[in-house]
N, C-alpha and C. Protein backbone atom coordinates (compact mmCIF):
# COMPACT_ATOMS: atom_id res chain seq x y z
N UNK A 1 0.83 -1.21 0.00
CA UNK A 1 0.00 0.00 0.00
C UNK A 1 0.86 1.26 0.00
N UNK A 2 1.75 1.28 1.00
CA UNK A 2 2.77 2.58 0.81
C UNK A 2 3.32 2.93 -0.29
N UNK A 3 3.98 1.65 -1.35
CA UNK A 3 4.41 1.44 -2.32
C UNK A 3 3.93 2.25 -3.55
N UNK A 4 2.68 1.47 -3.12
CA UNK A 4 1.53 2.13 -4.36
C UNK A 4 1.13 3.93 -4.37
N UNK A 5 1.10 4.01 -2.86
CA UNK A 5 0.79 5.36 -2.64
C UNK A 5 1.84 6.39 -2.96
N UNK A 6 3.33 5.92 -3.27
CA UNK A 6 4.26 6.90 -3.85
C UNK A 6 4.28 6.93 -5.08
N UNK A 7 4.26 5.66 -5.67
CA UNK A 7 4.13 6.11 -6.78
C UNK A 7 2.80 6.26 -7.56
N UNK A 8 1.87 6.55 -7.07
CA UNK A 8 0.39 7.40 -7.31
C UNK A 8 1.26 9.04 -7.04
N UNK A 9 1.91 8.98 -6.62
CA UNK A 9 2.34 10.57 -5.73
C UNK A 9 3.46 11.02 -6.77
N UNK A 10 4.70 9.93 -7.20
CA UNK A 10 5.31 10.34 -8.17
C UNK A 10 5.00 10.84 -9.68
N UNK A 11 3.83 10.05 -9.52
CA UNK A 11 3.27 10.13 -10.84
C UNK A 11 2.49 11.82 -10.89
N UNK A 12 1.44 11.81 -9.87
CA UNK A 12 1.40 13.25 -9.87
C UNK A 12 2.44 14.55 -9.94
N UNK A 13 3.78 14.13 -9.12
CA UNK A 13 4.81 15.38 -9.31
C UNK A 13 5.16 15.42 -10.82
N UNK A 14 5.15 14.27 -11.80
CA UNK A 14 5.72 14.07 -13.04
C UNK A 14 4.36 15.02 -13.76
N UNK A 15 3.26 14.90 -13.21
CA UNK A 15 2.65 15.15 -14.51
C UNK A 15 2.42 16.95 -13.97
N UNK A 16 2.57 17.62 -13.05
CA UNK A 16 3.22 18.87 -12.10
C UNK A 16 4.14 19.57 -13.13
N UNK A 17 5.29 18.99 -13.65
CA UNK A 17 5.80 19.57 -14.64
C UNK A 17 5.65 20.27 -15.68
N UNK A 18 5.66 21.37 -15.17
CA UNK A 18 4.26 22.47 -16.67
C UNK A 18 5.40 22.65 -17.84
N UNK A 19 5.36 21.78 -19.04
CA UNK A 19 6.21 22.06 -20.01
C UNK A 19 6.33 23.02 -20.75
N UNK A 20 4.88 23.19 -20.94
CA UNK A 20 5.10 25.08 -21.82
C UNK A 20 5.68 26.20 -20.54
N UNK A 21 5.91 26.32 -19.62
CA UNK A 21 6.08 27.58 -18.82
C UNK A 21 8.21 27.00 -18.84
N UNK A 22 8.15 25.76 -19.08
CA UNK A 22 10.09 25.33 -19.61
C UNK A 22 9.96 25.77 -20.69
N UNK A 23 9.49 25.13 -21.64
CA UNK A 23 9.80 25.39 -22.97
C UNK A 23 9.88 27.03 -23.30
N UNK A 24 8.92 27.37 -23.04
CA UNK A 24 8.76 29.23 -23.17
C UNK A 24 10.25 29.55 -22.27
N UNK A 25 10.56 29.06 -21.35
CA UNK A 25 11.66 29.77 -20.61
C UNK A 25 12.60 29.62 -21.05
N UNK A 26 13.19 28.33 -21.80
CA UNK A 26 14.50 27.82 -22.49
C UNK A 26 14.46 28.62 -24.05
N UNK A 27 12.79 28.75 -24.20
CA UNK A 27 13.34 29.63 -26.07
C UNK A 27 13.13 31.53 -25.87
N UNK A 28 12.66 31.66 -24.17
CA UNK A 28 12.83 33.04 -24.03
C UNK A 28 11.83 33.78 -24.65
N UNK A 29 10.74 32.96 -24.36
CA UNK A 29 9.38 33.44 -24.97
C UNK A 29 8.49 34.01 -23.46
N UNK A 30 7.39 34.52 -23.63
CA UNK A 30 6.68 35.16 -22.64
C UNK A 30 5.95 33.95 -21.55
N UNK A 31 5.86 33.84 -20.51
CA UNK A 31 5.34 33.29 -19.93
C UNK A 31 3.62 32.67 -20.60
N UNK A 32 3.45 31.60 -21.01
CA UNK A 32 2.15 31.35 -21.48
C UNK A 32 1.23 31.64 -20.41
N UNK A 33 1.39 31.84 -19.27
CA UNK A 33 0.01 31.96 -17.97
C UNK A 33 0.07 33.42 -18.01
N UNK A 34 1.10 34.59 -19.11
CA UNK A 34 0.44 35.80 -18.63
C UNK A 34 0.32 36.17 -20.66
N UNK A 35 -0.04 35.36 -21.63
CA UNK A 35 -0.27 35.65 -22.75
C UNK A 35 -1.50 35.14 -23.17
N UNK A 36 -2.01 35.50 -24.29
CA UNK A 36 -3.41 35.23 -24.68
C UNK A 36 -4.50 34.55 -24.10
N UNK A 37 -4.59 33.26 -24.12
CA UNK A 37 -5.68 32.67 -22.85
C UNK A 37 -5.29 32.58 -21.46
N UNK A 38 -4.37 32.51 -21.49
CA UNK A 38 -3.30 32.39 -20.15
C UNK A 38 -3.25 30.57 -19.83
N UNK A 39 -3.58 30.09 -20.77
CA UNK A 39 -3.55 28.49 -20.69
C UNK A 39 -1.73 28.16 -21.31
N UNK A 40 -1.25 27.45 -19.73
CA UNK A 40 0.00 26.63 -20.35
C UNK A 40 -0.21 25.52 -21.28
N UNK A 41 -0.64 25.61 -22.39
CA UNK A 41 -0.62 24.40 -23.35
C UNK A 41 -0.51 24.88 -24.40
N UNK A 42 -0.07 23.43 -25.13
CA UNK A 42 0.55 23.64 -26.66
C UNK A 42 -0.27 24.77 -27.06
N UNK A 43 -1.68 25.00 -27.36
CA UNK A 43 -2.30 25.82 -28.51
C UNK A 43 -2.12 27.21 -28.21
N UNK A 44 -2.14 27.60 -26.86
CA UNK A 44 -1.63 28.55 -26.34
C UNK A 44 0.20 29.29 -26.71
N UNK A 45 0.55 28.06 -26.61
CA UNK A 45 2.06 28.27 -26.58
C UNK A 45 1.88 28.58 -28.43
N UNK A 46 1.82 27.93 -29.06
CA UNK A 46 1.64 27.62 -30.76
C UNK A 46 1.23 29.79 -31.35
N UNK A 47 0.23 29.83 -31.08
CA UNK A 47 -0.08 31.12 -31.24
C UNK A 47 0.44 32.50 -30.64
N UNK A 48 1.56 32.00 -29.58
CA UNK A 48 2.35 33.03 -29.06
C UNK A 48 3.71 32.86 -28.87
N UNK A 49 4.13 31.69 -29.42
CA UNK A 49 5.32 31.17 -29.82
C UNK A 49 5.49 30.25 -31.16
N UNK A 50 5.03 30.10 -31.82
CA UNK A 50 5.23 29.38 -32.91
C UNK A 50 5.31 27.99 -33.12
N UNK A 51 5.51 27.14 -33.86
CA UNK A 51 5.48 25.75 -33.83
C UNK A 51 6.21 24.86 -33.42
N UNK A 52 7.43 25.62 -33.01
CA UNK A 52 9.00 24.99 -32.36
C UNK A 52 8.46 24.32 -30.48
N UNK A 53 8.53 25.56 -30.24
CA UNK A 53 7.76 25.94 -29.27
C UNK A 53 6.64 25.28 -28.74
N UNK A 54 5.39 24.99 -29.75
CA UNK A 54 4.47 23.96 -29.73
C UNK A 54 4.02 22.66 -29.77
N UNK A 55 5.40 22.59 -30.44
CA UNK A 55 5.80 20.51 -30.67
C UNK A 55 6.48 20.28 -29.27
N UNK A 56 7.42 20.68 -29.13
CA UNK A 56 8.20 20.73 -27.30
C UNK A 56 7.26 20.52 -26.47
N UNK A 57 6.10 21.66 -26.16
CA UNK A 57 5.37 21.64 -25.34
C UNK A 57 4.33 19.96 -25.40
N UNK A 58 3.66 19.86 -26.58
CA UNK A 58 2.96 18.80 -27.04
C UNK A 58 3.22 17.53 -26.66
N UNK A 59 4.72 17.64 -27.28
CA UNK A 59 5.51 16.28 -26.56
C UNK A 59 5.83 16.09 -25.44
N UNK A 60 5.95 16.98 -24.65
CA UNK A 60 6.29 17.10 -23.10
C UNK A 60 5.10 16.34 -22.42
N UNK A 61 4.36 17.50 -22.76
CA UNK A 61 2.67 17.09 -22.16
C UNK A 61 2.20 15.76 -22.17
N UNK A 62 2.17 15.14 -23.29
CA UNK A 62 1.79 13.55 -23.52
C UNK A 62 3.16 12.81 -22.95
N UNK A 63 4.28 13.12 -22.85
CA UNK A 63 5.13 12.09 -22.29
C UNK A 63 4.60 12.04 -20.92
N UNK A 64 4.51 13.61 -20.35
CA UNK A 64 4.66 13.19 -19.03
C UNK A 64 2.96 12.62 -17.81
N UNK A 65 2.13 12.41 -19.61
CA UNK A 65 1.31 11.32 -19.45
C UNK A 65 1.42 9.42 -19.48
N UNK A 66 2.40 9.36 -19.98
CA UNK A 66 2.42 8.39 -20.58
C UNK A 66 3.90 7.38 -19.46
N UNK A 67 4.74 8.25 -19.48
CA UNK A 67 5.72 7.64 -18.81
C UNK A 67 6.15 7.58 -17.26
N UNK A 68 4.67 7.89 -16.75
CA UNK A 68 5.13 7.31 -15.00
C UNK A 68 4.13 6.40 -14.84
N UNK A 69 2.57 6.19 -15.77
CA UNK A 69 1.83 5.48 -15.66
C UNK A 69 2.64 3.97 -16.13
N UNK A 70 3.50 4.42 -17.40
CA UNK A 70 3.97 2.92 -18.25
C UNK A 70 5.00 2.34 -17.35
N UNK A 71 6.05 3.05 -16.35
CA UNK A 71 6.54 2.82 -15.44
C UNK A 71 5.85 1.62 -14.37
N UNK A 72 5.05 2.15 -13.58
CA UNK A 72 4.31 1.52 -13.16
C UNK A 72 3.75 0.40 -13.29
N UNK A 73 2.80 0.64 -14.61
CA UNK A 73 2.19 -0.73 -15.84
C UNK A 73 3.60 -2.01 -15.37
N UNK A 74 4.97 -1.49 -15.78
CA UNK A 74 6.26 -2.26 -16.39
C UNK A 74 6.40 -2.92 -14.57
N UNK A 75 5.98 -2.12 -13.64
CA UNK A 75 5.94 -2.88 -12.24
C UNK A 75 5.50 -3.96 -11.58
N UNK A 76 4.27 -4.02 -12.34
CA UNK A 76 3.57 -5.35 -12.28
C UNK A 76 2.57 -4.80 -10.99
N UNK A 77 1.82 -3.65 -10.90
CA UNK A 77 1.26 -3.13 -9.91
C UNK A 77 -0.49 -3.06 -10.36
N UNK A 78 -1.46 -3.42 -9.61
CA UNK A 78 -2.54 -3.75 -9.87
C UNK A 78 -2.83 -2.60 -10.61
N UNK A 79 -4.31 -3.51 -11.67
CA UNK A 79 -5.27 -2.25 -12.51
C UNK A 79 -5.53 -1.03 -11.78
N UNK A 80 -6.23 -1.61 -10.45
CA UNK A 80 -6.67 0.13 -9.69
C UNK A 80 -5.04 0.98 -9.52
N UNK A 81 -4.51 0.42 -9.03
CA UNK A 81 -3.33 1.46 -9.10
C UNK A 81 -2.87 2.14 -10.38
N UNK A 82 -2.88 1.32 -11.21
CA UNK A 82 -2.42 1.95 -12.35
C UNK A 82 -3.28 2.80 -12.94
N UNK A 83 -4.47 2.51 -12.82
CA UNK A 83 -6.08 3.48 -12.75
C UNK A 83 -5.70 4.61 -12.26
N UNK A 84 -5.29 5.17 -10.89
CA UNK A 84 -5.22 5.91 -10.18
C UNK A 84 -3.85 7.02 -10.20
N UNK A 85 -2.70 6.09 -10.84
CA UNK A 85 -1.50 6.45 -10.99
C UNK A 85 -2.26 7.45 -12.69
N UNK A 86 -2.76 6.93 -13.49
CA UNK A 86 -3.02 7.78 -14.58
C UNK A 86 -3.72 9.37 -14.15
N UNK A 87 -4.49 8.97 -13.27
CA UNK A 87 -5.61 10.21 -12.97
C UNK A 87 -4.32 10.86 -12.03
N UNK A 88 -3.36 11.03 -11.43
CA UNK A 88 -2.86 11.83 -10.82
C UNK A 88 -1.97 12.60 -11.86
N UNK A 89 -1.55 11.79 -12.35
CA UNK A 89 -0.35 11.97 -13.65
C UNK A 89 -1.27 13.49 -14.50
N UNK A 90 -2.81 13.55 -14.76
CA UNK A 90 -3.56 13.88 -15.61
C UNK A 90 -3.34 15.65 -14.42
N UNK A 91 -4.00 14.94 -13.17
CA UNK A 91 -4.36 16.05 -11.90
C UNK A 91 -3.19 16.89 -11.83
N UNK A 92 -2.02 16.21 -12.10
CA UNK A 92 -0.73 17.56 -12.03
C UNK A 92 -0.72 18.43 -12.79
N UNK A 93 -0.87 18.22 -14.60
CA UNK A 93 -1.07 18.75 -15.30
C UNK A 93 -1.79 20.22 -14.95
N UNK A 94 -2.93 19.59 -14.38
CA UNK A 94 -4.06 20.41 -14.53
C UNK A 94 -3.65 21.71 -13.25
N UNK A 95 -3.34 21.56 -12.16
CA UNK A 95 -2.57 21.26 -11.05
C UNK A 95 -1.55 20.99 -10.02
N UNK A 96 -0.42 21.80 -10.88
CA UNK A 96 0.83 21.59 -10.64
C UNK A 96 1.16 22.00 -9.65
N UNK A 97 1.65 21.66 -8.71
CA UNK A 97 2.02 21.86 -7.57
C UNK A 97 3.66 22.76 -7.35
N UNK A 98 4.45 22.62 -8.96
CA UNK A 98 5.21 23.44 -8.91
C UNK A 98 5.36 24.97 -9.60
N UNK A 99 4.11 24.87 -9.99
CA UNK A 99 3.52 26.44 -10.91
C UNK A 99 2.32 26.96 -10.05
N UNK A 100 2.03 26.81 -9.20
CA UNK A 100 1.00 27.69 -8.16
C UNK A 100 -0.10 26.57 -8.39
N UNK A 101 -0.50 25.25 -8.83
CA UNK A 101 -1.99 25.40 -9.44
C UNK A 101 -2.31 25.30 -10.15
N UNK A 102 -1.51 26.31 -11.14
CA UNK A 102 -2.10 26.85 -11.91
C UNK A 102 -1.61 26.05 -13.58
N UNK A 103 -2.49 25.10 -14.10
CA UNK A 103 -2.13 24.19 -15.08
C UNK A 103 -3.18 24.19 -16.54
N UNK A 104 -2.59 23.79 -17.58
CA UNK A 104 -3.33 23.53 -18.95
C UNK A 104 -4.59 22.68 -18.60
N UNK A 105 -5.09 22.62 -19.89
CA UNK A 105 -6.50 21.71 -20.11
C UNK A 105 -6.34 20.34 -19.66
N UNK A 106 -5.47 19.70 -20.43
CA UNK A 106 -5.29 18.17 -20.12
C UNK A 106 -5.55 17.34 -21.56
N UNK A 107 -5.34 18.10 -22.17
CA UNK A 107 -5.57 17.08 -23.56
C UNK A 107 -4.60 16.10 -23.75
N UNK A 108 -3.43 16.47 -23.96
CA UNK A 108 -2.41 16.13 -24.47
C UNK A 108 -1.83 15.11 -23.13
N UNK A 109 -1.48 15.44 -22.44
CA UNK A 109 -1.33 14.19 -20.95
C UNK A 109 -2.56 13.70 -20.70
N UNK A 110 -4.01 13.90 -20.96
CA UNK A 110 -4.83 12.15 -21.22
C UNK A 110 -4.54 11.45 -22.14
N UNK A 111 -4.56 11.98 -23.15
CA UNK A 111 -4.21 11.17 -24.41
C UNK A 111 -2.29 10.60 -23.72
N UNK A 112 -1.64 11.07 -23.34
CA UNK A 112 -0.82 10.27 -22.79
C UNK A 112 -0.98 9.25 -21.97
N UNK A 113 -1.48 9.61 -20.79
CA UNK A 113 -2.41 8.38 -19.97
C UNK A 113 -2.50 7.42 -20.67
N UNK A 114 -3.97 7.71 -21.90
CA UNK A 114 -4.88 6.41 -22.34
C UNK A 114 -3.43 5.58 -22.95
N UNK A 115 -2.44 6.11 -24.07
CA UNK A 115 -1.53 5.41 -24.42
C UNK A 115 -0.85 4.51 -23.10
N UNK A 116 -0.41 4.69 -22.01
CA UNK A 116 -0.02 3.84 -20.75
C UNK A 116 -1.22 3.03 -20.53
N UNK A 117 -2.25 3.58 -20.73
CA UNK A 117 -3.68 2.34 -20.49
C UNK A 117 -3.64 0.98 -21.78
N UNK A 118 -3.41 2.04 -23.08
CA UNK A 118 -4.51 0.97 -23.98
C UNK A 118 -4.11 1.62 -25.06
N UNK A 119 -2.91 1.24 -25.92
CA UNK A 119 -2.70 1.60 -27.23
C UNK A 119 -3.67 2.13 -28.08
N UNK A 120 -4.71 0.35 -28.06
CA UNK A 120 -5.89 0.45 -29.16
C UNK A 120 -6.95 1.70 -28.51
N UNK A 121 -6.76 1.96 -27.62
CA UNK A 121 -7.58 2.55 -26.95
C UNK A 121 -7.29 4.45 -27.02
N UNK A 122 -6.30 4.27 -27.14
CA UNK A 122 -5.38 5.48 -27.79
C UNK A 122 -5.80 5.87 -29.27
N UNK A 123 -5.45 5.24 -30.11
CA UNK A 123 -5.93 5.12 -31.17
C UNK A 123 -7.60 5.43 -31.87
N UNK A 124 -8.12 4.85 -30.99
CA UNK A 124 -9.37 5.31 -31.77
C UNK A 124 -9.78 6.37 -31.02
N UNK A 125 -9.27 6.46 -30.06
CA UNK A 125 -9.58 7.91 -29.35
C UNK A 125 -9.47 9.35 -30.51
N UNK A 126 -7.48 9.05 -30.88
CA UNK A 126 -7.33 9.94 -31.95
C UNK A 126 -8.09 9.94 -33.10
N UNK A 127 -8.53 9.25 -33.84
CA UNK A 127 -8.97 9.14 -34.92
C UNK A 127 -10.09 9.62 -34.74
N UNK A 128 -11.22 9.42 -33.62
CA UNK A 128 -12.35 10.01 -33.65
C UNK A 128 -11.85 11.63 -33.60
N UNK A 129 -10.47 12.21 -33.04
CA UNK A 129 -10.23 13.83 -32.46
C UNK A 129 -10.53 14.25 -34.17
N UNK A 130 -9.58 13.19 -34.94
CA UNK A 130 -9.01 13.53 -36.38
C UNK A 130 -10.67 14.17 -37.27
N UNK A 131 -11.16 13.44 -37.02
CA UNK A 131 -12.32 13.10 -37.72
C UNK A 131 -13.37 14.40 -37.32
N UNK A 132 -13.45 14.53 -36.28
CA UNK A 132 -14.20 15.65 -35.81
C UNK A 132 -13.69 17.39 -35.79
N UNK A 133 -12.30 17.24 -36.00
CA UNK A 133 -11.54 18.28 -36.60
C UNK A 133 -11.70 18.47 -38.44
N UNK A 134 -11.29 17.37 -38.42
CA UNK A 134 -11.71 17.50 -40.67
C UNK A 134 -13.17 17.74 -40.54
N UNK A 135 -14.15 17.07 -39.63
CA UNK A 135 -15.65 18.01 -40.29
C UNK A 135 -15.87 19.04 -39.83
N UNK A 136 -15.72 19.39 -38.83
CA UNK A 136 -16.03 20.53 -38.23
C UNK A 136 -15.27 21.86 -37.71
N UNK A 137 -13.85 21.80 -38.11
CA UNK A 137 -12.40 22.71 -37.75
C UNK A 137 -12.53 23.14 -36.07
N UNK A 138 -13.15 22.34 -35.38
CA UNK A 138 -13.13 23.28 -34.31
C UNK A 138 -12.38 21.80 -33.28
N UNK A 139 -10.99 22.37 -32.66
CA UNK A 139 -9.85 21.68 -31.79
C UNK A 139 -10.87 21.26 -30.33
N UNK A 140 -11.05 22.11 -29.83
CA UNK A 140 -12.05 21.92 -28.61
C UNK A 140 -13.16 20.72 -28.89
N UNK A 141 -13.82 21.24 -29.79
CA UNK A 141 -15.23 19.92 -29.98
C UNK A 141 -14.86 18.69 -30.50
N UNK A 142 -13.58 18.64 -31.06
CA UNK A 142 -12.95 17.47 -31.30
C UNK A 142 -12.40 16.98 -30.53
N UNK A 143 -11.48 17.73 -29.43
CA UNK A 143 -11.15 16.82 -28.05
C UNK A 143 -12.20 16.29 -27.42
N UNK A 144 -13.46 17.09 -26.84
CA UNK A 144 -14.30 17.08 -25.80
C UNK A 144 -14.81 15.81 -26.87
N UNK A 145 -15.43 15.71 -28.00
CA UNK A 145 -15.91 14.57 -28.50
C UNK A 145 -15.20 12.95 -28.48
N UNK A 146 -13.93 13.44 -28.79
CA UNK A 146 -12.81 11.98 -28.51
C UNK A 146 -13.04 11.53 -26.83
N UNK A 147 -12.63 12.10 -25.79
CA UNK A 147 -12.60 12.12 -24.64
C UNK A 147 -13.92 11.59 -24.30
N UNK A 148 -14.90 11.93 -25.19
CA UNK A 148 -16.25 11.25 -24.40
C UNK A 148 -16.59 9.84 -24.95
N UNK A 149 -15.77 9.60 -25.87
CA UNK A 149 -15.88 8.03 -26.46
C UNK A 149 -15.27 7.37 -25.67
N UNK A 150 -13.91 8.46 -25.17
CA UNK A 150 -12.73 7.10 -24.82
C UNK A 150 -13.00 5.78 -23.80
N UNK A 151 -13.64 6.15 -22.68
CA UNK A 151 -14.08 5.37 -21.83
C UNK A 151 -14.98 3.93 -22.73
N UNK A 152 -15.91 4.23 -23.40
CA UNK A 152 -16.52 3.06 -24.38
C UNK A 152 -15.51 2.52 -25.35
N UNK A 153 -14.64 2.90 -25.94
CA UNK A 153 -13.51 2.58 -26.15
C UNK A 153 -12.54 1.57 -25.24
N UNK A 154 -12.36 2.48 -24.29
CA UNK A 154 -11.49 0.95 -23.06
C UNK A 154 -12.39 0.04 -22.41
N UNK A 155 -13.57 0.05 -22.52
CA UNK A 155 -14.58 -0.65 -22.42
C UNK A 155 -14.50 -1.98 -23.31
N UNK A 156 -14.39 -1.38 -25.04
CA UNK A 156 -14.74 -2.29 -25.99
C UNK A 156 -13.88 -3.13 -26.16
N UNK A 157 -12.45 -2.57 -25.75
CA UNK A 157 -10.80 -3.75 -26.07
C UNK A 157 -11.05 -4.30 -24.57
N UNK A 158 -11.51 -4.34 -24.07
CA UNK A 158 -11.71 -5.00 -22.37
C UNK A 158 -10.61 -4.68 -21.36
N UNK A 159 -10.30 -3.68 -21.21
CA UNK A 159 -9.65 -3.09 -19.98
C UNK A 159 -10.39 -3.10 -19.26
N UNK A 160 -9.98 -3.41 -17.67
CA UNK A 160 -10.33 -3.42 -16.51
C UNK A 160 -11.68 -2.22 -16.29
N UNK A 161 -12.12 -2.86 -15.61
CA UNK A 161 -13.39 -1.79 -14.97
C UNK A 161 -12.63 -0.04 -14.72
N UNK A 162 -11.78 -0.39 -13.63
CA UNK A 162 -10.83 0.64 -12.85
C UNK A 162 -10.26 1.61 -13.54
N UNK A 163 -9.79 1.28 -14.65
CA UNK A 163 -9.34 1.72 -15.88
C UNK A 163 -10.11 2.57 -16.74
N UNK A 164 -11.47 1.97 -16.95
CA UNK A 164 -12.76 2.62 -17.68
C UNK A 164 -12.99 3.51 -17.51
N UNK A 165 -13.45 3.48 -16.01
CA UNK A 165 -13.81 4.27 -14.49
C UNK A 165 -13.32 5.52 -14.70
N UNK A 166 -11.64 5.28 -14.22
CA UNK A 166 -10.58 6.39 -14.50
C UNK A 166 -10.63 7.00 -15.52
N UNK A 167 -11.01 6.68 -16.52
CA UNK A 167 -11.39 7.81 -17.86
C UNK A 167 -12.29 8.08 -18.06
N UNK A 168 -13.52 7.74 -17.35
CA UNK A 168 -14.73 8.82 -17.28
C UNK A 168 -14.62 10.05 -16.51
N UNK A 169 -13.76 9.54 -15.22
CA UNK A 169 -13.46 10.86 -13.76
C UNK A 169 -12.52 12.01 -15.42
N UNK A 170 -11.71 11.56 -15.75
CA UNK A 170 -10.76 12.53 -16.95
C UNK A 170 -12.12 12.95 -17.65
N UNK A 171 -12.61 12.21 -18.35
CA UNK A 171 -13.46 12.48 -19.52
C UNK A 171 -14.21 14.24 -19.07
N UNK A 172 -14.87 13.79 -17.53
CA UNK A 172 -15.70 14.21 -16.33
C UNK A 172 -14.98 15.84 -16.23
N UNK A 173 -13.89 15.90 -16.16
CA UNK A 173 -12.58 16.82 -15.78
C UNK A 173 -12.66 17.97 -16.81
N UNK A 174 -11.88 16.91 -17.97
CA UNK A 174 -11.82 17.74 -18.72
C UNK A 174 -13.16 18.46 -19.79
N UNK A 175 -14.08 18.09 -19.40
CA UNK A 175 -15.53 18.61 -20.32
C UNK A 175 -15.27 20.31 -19.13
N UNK A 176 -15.32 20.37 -17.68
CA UNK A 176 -15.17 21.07 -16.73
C UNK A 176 -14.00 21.79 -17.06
N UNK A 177 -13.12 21.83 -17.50
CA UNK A 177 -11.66 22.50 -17.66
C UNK A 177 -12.13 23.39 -18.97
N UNK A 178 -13.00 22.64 -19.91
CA UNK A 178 -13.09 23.19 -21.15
C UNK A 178 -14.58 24.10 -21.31
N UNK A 179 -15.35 24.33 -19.94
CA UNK A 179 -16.51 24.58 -19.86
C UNK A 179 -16.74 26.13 -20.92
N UNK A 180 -15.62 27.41 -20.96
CA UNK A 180 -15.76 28.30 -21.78
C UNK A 180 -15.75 27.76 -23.09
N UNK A 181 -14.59 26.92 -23.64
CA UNK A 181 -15.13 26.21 -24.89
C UNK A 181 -16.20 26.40 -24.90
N UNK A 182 -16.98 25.53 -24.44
CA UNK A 182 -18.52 24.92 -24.36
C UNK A 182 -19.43 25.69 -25.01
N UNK A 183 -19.02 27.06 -23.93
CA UNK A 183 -20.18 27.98 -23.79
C UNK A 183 -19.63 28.91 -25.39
N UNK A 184 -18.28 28.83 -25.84
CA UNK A 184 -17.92 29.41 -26.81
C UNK A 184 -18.91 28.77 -28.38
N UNK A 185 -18.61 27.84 -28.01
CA UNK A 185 -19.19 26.56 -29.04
C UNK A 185 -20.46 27.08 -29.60
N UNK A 186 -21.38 26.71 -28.40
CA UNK A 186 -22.75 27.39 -28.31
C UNK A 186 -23.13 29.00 -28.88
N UNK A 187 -22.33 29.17 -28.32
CA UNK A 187 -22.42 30.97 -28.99
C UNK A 187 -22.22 30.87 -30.51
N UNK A 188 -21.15 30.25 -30.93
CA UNK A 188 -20.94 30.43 -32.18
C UNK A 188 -19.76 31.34 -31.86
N UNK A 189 -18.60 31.27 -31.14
CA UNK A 189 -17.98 32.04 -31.16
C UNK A 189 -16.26 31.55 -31.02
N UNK A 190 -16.24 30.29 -30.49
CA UNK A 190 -14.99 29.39 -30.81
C UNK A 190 -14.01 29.38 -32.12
N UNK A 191 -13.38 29.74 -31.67
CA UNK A 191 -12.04 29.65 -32.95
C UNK A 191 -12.24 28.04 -33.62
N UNK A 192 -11.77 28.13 -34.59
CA UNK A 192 -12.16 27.56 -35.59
C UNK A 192 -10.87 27.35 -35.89
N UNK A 193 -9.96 25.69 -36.55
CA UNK A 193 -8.40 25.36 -36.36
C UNK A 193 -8.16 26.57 -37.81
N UNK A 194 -7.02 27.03 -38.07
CA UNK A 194 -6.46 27.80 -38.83
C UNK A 194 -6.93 29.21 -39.67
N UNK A 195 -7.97 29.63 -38.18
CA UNK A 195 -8.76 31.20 -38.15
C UNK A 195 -8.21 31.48 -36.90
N UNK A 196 -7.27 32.33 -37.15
CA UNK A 196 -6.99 33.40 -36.09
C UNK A 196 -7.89 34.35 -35.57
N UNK A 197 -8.83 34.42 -34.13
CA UNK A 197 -9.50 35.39 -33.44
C UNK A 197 -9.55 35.20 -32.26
N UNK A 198 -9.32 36.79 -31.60
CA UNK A 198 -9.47 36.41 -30.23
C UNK A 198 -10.70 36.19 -29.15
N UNK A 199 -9.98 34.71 -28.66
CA UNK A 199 -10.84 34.02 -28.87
C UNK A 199 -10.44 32.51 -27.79
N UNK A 200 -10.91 32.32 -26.78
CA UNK A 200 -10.26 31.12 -26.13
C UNK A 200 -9.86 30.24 -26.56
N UNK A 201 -8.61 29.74 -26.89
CA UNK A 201 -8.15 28.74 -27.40
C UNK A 201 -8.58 27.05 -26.66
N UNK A 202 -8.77 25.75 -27.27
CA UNK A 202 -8.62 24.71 -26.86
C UNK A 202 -7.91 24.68 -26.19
């Protein structure tokens, strides 16, 4: 139990690591928490730093989804733990304990997660994001739409209950993280992928 409970705990400090507020600091770009949405994440970073800038961040974000949960997984440590080790990994992000709090959406470190959960499960996650971006250009309604499959998704390749579970509480999260989306959506007033306006980013 102690065992488990550190590294549920490591996994949260890993996913704590706000990569866009490094990345912006190593290329000497503006702090993303005091520029346009004030969201540390790629899309944020992308539109006020450029694409260098935005792949770094991207990749950061999903690694440091992916590689304390797969750690773990490689431990031989039960489903619920590894259930639980994902959702903290997700909670730092959001939640960093070494940036005030104050953290990105969570796109990019769930979709890291689900990869430590469930490849296949990864996968069609993206493809539904892909799909709902080519019809509709809008980044937000294509996450929030992937994210709400994913759980029926780790459902359908038969991952553990615990596992499922754990990506509805995310699914649950991030619809809540993205609630101005939402209300942007509705309005008709959401940026749209490769229309610049200001405008809350995904």
């Amino acid at each position: 139990m102690i065992i488990d409970a550190i590294l549920i705990l490591l996994a949260y400090l890993v996913g704590s690591i706000s990569t866009a507020v490094l990345v912006c600091r190593m290329l000497g770009l503006p702090d993303p928490r005091t520029v346009g949405s004030g969201n540390p994440g790629a899309t944020n970073v992308l539109r006020h730093g450029g694409r260098k800038a935005a792949g770094l961040t991207l990749a950061g974000d999903f690694l440091k989804g992916t590689a304390p949960v797969l750690v773990i997984v490689l431990l031989g440590r039960d489903a619920p733990v590894v259930a639980l080790a994902g959702v903290a990994a997700f909670l730092g992000h959001l939640y960093p304990v070494f940036f005030g709090f104050i953290g990105g959406k969570g796109v990019a470190t769930g979709l890291g997660v689900l990869l430590a959960w469930s490849w296949p499960g990864l996968l069609a996650t993206v493809a539904t994001w892909l799909a709902m971006a080519a019809l509709f250009r809008y980044s937000s309604l294509a996450a929030l739409s992937a994210f709400l499959l994913a759980p029926l998704y780790l459902l359908l390749f038969g991952n553990p209950l615990s596992i499922v579970l754990a990506m509805v509480f995310i699914t649950a999260v991030t619809f809540w993280r993205h609630r101005s989306n939402i209300r942007n959506l509705i309005a008709g007033k959401e940026n749209k992928i490769g229309v610049k306006k200001p405008s809350e980013p995904e």
